[in-house]
C-alpha atoms as a PDB file:
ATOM      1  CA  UNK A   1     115.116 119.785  87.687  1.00  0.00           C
ATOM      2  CA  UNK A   2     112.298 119.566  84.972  1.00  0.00           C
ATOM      3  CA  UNK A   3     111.448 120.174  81.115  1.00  0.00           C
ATOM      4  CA  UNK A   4     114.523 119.198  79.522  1.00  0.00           C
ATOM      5  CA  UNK A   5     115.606 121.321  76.383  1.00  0.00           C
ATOM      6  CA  UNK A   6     116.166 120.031  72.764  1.00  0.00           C
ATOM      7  CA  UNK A   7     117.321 123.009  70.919  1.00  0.00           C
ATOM      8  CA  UNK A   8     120.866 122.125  68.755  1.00  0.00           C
ATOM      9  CA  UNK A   9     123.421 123.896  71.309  1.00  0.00           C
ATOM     10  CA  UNK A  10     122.429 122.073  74.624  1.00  0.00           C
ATOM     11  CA  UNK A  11     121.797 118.793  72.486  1.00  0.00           C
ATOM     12  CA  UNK A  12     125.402 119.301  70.294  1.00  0.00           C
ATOM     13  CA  UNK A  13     126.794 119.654  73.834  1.00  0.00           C
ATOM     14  CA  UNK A  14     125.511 116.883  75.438  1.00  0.00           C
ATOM     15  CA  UNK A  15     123.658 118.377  78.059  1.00  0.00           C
ATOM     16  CA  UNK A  16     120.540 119.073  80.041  1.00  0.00           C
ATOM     17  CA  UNK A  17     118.706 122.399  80.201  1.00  0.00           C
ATOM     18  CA  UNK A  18     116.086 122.832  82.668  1.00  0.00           C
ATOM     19  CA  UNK A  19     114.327 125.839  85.222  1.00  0.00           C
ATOM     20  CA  UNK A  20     115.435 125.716  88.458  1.00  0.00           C
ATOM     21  CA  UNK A  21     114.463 128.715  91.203  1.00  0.00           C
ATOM     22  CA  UNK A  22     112.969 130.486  87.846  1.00  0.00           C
ATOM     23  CA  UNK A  23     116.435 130.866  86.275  1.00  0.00           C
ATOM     24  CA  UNK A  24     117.314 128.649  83.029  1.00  0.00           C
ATOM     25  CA  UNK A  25     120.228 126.514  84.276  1.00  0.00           C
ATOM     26  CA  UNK A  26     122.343 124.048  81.661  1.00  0.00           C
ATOM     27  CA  UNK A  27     124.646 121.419  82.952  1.00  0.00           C
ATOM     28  CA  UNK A  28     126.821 119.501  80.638  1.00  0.00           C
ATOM     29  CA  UNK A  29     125.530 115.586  81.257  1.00  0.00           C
ATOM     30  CA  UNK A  30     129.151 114.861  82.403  1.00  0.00           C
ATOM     31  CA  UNK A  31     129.017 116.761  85.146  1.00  0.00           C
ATOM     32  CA  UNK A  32     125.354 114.942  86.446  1.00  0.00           C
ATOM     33  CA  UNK A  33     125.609 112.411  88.928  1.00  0.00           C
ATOM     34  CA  UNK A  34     122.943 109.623  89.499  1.00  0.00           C
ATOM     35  CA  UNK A  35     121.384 110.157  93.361  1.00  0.00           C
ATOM     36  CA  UNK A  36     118.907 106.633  94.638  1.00  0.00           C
ATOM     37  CA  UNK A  37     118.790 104.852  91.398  1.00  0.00           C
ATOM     38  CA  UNK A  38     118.259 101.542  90.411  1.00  0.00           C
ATOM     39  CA  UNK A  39     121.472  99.415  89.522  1.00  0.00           C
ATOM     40  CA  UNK A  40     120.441  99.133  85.911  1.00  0.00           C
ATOM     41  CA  UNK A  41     120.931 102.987  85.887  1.00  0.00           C
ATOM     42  CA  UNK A  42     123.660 103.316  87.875  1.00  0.00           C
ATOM     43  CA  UNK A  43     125.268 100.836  85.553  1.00  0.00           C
ATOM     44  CA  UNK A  44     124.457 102.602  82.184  1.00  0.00           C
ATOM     45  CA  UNK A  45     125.705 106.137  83.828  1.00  0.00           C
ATOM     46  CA  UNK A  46     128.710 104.162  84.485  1.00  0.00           C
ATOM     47  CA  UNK A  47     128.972 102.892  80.902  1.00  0.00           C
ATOM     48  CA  UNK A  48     127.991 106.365  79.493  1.00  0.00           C
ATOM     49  CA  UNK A  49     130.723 108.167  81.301  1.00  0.00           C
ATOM     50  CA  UNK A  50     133.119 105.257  79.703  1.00  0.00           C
ATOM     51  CA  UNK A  51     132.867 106.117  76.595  1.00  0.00           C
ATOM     52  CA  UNK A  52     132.619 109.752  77.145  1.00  0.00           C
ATOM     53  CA  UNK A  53     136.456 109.558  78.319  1.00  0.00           C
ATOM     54  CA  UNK A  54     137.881 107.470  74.890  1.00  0.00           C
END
């Protein structure tokens, strides 16, 4: 995925817009899974989807 949206629904949302196989495709962040990152990242995915359940 590439060039991330900003406009206020996908942002309100909390998600990620983006082209992929020239269709617009938006994925709520929740749903987005870190693949071979570092543990820094892994841990702040971790702490993001924390506070996402409260």
């Amino acid at each position: 995925m590439h060039a991330a949206r900003t406009d206020e629904e996908i942002y309100f949302r909390g998600g990620y817009a983006s082209t992929w196989m020239n269709r617009e495709l938006g994925v709520p962040l929740a749903q987005l899974q870190p693949v071979d990152v570092d543990s820094k990242t892994e841990q702040a995915v971790e702490d993001w989807h924390y506070w996402l359940e409260r």
